[in-house]
Each structure stands twice: as C-alpha cells, then as structure tokens.
Protein backbone atom coordinates (compact mmCIF):
# COMPACT_ATOMS: atom_id res chain seq x y z
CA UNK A 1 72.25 -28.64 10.47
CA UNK A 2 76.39 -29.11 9.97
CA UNK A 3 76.34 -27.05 13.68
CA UNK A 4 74.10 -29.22 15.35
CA UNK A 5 76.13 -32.14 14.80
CA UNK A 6 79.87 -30.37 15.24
CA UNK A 7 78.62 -29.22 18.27
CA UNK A 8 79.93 -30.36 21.93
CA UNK A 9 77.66 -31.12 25.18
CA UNK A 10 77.79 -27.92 27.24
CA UNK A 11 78.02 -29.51 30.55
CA UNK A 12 75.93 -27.77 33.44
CA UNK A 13 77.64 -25.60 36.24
CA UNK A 14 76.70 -26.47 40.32
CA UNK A 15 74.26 -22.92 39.72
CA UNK A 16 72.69 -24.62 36.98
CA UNK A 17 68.53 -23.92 36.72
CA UNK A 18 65.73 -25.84 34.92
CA UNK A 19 65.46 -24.53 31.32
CA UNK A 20 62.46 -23.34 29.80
CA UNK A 21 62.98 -25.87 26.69
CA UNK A 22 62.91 -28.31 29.76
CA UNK A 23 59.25 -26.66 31.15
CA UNK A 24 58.28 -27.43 27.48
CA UNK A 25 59.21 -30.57 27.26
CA UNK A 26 57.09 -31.26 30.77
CA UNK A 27 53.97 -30.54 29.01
CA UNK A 28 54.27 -32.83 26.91
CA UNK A 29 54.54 -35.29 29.87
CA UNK A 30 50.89 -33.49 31.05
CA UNK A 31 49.23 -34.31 28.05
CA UNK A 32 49.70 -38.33 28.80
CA UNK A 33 49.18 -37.90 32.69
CA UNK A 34 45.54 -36.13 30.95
CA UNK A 35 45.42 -39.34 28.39
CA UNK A 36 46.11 -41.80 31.30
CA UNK A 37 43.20 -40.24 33.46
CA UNK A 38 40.86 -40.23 30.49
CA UNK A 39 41.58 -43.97 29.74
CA UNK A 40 40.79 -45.02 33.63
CA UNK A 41 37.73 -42.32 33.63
CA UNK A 42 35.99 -43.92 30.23
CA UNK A 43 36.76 -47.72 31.71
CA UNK A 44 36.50 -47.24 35.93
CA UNK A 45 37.63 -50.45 37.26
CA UNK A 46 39.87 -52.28 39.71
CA UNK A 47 41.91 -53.92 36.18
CA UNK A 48 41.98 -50.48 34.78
CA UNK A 49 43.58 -48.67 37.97
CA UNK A 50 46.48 -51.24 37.62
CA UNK A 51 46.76 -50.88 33.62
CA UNK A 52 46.74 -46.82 34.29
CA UNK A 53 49.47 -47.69 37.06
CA UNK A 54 51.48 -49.38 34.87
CA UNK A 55 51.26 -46.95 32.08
CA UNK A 56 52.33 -44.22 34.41
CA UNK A 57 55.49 -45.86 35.06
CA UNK A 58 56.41 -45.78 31.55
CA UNK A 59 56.12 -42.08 31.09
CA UNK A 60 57.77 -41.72 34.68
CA UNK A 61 61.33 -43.53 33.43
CA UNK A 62 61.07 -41.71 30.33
CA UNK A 63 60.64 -38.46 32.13
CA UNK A 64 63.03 -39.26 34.54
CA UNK A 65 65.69 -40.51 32.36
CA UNK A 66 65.92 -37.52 30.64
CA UNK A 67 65.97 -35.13 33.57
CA UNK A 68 68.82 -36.68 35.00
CA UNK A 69 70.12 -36.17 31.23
CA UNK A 70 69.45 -32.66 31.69
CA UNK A 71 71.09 -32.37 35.16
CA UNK A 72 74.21 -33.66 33.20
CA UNK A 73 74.33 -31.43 30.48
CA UNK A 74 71.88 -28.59 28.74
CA UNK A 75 69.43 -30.06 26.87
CA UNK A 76 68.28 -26.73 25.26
CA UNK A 77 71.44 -26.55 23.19
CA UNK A 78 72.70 -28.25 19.96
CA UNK A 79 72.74 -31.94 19.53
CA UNK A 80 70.78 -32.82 22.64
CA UNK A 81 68.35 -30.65 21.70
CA UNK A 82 67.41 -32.15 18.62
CA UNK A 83 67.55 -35.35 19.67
CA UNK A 84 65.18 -34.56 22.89
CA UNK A 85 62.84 -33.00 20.56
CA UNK A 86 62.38 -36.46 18.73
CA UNK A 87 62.10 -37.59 21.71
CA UNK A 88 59.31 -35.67 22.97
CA UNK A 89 57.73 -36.41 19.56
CA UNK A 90 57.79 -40.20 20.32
CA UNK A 91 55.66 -39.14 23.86
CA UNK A 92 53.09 -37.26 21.98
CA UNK A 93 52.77 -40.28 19.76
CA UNK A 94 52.42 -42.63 22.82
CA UNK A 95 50.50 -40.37 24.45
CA UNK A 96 47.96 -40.16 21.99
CA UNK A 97 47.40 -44.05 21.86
CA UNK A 98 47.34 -44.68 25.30
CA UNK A 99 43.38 -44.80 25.35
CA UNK A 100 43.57 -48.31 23.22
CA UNK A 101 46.45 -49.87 24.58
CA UNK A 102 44.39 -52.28 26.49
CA UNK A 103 41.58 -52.92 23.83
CA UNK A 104 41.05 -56.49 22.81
CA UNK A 105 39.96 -57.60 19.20
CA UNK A 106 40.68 -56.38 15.61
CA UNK A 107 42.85 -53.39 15.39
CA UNK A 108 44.18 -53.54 18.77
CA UNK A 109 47.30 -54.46 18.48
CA UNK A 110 48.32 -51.40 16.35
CA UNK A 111 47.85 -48.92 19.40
CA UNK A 112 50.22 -51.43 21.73
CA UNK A 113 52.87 -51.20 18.83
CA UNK A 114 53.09 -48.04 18.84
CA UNK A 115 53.26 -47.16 22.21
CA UNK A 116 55.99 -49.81 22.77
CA UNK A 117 57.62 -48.88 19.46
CA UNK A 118 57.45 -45.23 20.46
CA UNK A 119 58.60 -46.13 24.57
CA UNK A 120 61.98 -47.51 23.14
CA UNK A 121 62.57 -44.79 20.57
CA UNK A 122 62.62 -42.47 23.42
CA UNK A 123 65.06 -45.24 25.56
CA UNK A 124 67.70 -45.40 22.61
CA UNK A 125 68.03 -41.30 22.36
CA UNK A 126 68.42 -40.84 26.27
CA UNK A 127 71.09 -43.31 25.91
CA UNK A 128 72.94 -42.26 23.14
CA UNK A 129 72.77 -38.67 24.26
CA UNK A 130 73.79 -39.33 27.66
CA UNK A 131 76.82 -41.26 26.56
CA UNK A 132 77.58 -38.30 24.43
CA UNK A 133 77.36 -35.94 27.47
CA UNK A 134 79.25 -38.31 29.81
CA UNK A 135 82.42 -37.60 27.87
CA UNK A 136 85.35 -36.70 30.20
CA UNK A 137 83.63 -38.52 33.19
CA UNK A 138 84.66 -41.81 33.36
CA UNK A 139 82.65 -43.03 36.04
CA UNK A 140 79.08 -41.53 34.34
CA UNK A 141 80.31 -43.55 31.35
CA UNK A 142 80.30 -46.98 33.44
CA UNK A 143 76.90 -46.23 34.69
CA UNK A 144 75.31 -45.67 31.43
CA UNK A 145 77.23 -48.66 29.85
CA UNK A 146 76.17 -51.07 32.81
CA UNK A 147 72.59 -49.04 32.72
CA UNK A 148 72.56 -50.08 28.71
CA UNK A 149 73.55 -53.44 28.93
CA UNK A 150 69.81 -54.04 31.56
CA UNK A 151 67.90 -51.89 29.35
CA UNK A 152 67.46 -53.82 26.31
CA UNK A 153 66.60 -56.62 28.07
CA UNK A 154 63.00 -54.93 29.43
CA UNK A 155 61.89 -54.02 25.87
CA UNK A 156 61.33 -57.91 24.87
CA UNK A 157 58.46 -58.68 27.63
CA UNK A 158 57.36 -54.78 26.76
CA UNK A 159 57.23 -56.28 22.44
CA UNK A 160 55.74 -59.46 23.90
CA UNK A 161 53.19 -57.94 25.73
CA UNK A 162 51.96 -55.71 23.36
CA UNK A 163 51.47 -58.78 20.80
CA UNK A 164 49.70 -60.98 23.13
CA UNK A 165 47.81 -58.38 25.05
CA UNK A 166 45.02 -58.93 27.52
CA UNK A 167 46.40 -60.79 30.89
CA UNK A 168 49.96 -61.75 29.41
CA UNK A 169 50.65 -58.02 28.70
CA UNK A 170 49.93 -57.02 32.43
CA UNK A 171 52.27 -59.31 33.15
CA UNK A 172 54.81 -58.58 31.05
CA UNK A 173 54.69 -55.00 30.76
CA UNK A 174 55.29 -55.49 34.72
CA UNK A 175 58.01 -57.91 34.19
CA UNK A 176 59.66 -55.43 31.81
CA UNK A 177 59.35 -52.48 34.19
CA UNK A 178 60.84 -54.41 36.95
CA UNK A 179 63.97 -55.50 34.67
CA UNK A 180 64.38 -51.90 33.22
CA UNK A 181 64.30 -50.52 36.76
CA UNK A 182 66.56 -52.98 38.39
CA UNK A 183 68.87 -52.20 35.74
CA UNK A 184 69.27 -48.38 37.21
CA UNK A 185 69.37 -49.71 40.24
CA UNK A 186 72.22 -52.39 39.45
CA UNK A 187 73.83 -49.49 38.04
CA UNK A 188 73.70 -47.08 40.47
CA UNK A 189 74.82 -49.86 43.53
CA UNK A 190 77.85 -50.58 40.78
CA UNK A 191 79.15 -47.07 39.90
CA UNK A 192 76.53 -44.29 41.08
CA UNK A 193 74.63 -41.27 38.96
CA UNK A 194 76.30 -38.49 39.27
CA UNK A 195 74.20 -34.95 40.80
CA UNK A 196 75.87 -32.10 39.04
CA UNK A 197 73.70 -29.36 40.01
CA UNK A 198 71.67 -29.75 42.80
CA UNK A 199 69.45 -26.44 42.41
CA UNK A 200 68.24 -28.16 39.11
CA UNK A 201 67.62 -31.22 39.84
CA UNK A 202 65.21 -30.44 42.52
CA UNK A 203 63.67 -27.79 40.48
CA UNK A 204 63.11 -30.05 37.77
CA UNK A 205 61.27 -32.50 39.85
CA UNK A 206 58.64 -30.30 41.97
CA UNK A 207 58.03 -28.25 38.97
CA UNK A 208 56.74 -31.82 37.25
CA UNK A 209 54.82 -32.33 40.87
CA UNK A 210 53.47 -28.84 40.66
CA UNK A 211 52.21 -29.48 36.97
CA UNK A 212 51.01 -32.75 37.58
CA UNK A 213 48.48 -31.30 40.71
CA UNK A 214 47.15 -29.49 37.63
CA UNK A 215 45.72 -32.32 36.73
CA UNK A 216 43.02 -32.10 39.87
CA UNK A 217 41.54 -29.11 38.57
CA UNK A 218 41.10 -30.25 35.35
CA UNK A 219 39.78 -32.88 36.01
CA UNK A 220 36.95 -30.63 37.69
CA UNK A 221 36.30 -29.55 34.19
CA UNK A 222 36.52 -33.27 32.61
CA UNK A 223 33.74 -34.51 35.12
CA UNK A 224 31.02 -30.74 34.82
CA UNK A 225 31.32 -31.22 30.97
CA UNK A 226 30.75 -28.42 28.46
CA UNK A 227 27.12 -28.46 28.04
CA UNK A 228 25.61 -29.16 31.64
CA UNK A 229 24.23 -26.09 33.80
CA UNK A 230 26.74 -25.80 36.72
CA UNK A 231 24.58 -25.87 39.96
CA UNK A 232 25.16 -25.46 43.55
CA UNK A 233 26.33 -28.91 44.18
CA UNK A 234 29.10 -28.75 42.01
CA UNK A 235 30.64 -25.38 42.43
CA UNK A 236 31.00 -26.60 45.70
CA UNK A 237 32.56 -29.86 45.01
CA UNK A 238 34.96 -27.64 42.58
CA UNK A 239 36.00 -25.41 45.80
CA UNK A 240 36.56 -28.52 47.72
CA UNK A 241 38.93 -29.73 45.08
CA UNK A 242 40.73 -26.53 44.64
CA UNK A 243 41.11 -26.34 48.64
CA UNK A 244 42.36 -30.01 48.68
CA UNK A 245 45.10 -29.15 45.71
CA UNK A 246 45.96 -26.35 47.57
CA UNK A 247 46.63 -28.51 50.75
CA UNK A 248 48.79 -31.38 48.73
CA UNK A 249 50.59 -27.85 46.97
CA UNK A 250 51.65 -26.81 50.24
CA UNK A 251 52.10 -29.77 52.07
CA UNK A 252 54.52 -30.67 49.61
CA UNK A 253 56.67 -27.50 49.57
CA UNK A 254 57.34 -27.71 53.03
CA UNK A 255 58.87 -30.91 52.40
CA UNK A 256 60.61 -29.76 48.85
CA UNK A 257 62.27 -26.66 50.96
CA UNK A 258 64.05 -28.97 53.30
CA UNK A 259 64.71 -31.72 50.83
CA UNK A 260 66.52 -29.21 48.63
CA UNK A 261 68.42 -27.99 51.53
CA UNK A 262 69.73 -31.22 52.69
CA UNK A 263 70.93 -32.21 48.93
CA UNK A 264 72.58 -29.50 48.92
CA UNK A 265 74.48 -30.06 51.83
CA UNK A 266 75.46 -32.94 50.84
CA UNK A 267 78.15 -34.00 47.97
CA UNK A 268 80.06 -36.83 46.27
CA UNK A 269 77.79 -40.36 47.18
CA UNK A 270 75.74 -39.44 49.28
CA UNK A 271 74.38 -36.87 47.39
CA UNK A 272 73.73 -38.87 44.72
CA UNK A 273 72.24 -41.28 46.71
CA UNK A 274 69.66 -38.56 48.35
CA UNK A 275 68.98 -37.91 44.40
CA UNK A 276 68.09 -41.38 43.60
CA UNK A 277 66.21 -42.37 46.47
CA UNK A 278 64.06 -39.14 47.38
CA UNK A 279 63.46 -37.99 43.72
CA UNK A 280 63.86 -40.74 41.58
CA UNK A 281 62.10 -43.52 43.72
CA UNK A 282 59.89 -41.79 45.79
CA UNK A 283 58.46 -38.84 43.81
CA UNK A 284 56.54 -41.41 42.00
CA UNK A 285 54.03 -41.83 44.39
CA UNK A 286 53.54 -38.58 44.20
CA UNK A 287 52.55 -38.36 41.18
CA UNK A 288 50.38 -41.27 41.02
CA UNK A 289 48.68 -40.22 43.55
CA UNK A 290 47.40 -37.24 42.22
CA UNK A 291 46.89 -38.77 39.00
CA UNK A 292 43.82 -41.06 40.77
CA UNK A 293 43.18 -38.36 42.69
CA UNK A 294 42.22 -36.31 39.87
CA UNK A 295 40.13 -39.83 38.78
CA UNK A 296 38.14 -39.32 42.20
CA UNK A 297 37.35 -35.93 41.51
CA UNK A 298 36.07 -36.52 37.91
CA UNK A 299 34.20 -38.89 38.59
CA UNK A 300 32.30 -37.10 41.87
CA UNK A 301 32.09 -33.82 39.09
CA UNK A 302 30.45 -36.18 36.54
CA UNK A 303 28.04 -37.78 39.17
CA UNK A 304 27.09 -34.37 40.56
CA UNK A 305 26.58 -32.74 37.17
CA UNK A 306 24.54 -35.62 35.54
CA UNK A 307 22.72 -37.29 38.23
CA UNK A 308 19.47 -35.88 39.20
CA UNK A 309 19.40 -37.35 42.23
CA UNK A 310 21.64 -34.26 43.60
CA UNK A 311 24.51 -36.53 45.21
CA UNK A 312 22.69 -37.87 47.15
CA UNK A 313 23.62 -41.42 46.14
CA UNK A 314 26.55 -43.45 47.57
CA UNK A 315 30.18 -42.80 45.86
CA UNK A 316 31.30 -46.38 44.27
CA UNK A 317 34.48 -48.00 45.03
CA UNK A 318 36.44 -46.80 42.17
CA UNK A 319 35.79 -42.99 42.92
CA UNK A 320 35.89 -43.62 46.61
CA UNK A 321 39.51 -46.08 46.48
CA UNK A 322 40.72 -43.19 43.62
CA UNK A 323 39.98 -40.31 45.75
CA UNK A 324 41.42 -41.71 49.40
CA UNK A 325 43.33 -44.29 48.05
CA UNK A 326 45.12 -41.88 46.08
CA UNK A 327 45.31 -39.46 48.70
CA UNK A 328 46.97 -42.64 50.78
CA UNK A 329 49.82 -42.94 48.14
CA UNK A 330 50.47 -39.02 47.82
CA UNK A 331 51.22 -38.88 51.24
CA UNK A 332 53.32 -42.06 51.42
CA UNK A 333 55.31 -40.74 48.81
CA UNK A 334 55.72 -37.52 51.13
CA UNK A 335 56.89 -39.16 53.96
CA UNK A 336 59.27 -41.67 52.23
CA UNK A 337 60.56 -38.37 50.30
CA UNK A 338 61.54 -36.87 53.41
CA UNK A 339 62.71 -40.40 55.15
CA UNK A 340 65.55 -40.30 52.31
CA UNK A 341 65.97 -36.35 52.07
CA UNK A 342 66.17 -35.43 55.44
CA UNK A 343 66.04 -38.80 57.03
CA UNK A 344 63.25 -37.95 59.87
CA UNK A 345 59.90 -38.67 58.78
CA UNK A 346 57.27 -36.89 61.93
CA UNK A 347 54.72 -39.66 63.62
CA UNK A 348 51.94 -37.52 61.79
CA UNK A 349 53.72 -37.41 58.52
CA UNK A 350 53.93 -41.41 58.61
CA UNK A 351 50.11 -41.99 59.93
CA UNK A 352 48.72 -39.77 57.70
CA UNK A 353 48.83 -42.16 54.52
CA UNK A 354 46.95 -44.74 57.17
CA UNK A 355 44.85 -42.52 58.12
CA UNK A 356 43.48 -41.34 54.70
CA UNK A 357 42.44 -45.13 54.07
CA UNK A 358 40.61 -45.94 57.31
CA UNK A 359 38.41 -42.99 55.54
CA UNK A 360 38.15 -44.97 52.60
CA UNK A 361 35.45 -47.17 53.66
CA UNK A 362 33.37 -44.21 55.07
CA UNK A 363 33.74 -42.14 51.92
CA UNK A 364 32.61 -45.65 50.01
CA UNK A 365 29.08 -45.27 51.44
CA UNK A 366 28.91 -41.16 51.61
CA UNK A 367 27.11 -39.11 48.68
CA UNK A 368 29.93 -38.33 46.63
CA UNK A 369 30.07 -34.36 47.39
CA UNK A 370 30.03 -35.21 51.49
CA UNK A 371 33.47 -37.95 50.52
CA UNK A 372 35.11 -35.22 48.72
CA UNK A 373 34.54 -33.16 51.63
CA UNK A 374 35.35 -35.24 54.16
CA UNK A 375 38.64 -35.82 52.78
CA UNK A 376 39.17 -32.08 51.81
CA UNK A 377 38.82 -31.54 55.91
CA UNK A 378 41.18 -34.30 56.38
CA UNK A 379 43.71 -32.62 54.60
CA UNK A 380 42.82 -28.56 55.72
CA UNK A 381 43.33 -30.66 59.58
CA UNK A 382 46.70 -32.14 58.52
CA UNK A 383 47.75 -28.96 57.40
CA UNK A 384 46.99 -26.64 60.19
CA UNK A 385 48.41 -29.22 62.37
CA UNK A 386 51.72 -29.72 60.68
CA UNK A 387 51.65 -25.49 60.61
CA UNK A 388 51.53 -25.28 64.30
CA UNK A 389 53.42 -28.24 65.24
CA UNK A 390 55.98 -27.34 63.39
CA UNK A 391 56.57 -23.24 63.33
CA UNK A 392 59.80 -22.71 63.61
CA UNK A 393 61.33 -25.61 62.14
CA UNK A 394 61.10 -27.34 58.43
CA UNK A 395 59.44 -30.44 58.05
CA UNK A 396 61.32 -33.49 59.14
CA UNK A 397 64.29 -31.04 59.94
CA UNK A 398 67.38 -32.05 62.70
CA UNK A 399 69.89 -31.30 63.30
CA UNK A 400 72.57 -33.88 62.05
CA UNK A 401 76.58 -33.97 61.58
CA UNK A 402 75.85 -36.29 58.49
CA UNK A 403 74.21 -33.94 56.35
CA UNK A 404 77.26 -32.39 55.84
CA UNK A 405 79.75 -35.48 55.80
CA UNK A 406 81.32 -35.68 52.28
C-alpha cells in the first residue's frame, strides 16, 4: 500500500497503446450501455428515449474523462490505478440503479441518489488524478484547474434533480450536462487538452465503438428470450441484425483508418483540436445510435418471438424511430467524425443520415421483420456503394497541405 502512494505518474510515450486494465475498465462501461437499453426496453416511450439519452451522456463524460486521463498517463500502474478502480466501482454501482432512476413514488429517490452520488465520486477521482499526472506540464495544469472550477457547478442541478425527480429532473439533469460540458469546452478554447499519444487515443475510442455494436447482438438475445422456441421468423431477423452490425462495423473502420491517419499527421493545436472535436464530440452519436439501435432490434426479436401473429403486424413508433432513427444518428455521427478528422465529408456520407429517416415512416407501418430488413438493405446498399465509389482512396481522404501544418 506505502508503494502505491510513493509512487509517480508514468507519463505515456507518442507509441503509447490502449492497456488491457483499460479494455477492463470498458466493460464495465458495457454493462450500463446493457442497463440503459433494458430501462428503455421495459418502459418504450418517446419520455423514456430522452431519459435513456440523457443517462448515456453521463456514462459518456465519465468514460471519456478518464480516457483522456489515460492518454496522459498509464492508468494500469500505481496510484492511478487504484484510484480508477474506485472509480469503476462507482459505475457498477450507477450502473446497477439506472433501471429506477426515473421511478416516481416511495423509494425512488434512493436509486437517483445514488446514481448522482456515485456520477460525482467518479468526477472528483478523474480530477484529482489528472492533476496528479499533469505535473511538469504547465499548460495541462490550467486546463484541469479552469476544467475544475465549471465542474462543480453541474453537480447541484444533477443533486437537485435527483430530489425532485419527475419533469424538474429532465430538466436539470440537462441543465447540469450542458454546464459540465461547457466547462471542457471553456477549457479547452482557454488553454487546450493536450494529445500525447495519438495511436492510443484513437484506439481507445473505436475499441469502446466496437464494444458498444455488441450491444446489437445482444440485444437479439434480450428480445428471443430463454424459454421461447426460436422459429424461422426470427433466425432471420437475427441474420439481418448481424448483417446490419456488420455494415455499421465496417462502415466505421473505413472512417477510423483515415481519422487515425490524419491525427497523426497532425501535432501541437491542431491535433488536439482533431481529438476534441472528432472523438470527444462526435463519437457520441455513435454510440447512441447503436444503443437505440440495439432498442429496435429487441423489440422486433420480442415481437417476433411472442406474437403469434408471425410479424405480420405493423412495427410501432418506438421500435420503428429506435431502429431508423438510430440508424439516422450513427451515421451523423460518421460523417461529422470525418468533417473534423479529415475535414471532407462525401455527398453520400452526409445524405445518408437523411436518408435513413425518410425510411422511418415506411418501416412505421411494415411488419417488424420486413423494417428490419429494409433497413439492413439500406445499409448492405450504402456499403457496396461507398466500396466502389471509393476503391482506391480512404473515406473522406484529400489531399491537403494542412494536415501536416504544425
């Protein structure tokens, strides 16, 4: 124990690679993406896709915060370690609560407390750890002192919210998340977050994208059930979901391998703007939108397994806006990732997104097994087309002088 705390940050090298105490800690991220789809699964409705929206912003900063800890310094070693293993601790705890967070009525408030309680326990070791690590970089250490100065500030509305609950904590969980947020970006404008190792830090982010698609296939799972007979229906609305995974998998590397390219060739500001921008802004939709995705897909499973009517029945507007609507914000996130990465977003790359919700009201009134296929085809045509169009060259890639300006 005397070691852990004598112990100095070992600050990361440019060649620097994600950890596997850093893979570990990303599961524990899974588990509440899985607890946020449960909670919007057991309560499908328009209030309940903005409650899981907001709840997926609080485990995004608290991922996010700590892999740009991790980009700073190793978080597998001494000190840091320790503390990011309370850390993860507090996730599990809010994790496990999220379910009840928006319950009304006796008891309720508990779950809100917790989650809150837990959510700033998590804030207050990035922070101190990430001061510790900054040491010897004076302009890290104005960031995080401006960043902690904002940060405070959002857990008030976040206490307030979870004591009043119901309409007033929408509110002010969203008022909270705007202040906390605003404060990174105050800081960053003022004095900039420093990209150490660029390898890393995109590493660290599509292996949390490449986790989270998980999510869609077990969500194929969530909506069969254990004890229902599989039948035709659904093993071919499982194959569709695979196929459409495999489509948002790939569509995304293509974008990842030139993104990590162009960070790379850049350095100093500019760099760590790319960092901010493409991975810390716009992976989010990314992520979101495969968490309703996998929503959509339970919730076709569960109405193929359970209905005897054999799909034939129209999808509702939950499944159907969860299933193209989330499809919509994946692929926004993809083109705004490679508008700040490689700063040239193709006209397909910025239709698609439009394109997946003028399907939306088609897939409303389909059976629920002819929506998922019709968007499944959607994305096997975007695909192919962005294959052929563009052999030969990345995604987005030009040449241009700037990517290399310093």
């Amino acid at each position: 124990m005397g070691r852990i705390f004598r112990s100095r940050p070992v600050v990361t090298a440019e060649t620097h690679r994600t950890t596997l105490f850093e893979i570990f800690f990303d599961l524990v991220f899974v588990f509440g993406f899985i607890r946020v789809t449960e909670f919007m699964i057991a309560r499908p409705a328009p209030v309940t896709l903005v409650q899981g929206f907001i709840v997926l912003l609080l485990l995004w900063n608290s991922w996010l915060v700590y892999s740009w800890l991790g980009n700073q310094a190793r978080i597998d070693v001494g000190l840091i370690r320790a503390g990011v293993t309370v850390g993860m601790a507090a996730v599990f705890l809010a994790a496990l609560v999220i379910p009840d967070v928006w319950e009304s009525g006796p008891g309720a408030l508990g779950p809100r407390l917790i989650l809150v309680m837990a959510y700033i326990v998590v804030r207050v070791i990035h922070l101190v750890l990430y001061h510790w690590a900054a040491v010897g970089s004076p302009r890290l250490l104005r960031t995080i002192r401006v960043y902690a100065l904002t940060t405070p500030l959002s857990w008030v509305p976040l206490v307030l919210g979870a004591v009043f609950g119901g309409t007033a904590q929408i509110l002010l969980w969203t008022a909270a998340l705007v202040v906390d947020m605003g404060g990174g970006v105050v800081a960053s404008v003022l004095s900039g977050w420093p990209v150490r190792s660029p390898g890393h830090f995109t590493e660290r982010h599509s292996l949390v994208v490449i986790i989270a698609l998980g999510e869609s296939l077990i969500s194929v799972g969530t909506g069969v059930g254990a004890e229902m007979m599989i039948r035709g229906p659904v093993l071919v609305a499982a194959l569709l979901t695979l196929a459409a995974t495999v489509c948002l998998y790939w569509l995304y590397a293509r974008s990842a391998a030139a993104a990590r390219q162009a960070l790379t060739m850049n350095f100093g500001l500019r760099r760590d703007q790319v960092a901010a921008n493409a991975y810390t802004v716009a992976h989010f939709p990314l992520i979101a939108g495969i968490i309703y995705l996998a929503l959509g897909v339970e919730q076709v499973l569960a109405g193929l397994a359970h209905d005897e009517s054999h799909g034939t029945d129209a999808l509702n507007w939950i499944p159907a806006v969860a299933l193209f609507g989330g499809t919509a914000l994946y692929l926004a996130g993809r083109a705004t990732f490679l508008s700040f990465s490689v700063r040239s977003v193709r006209p397909w790359q910025f239709l698609a997104p439009g394109v997946a919700l003028l399907l939306l009201p088609a897939g409303r009134y389909l059976p629920g097994l002819t929506a998922l296929g019709l968007l499944t085809t959607f994305l096997v045509v975007l695909v192919s087309y962005e294959a052929v169009a563009g052999r030969g060259r990345g995604p987005g890639a030009r040449s241009d002088p700037e990517l290399t300006a310093r």
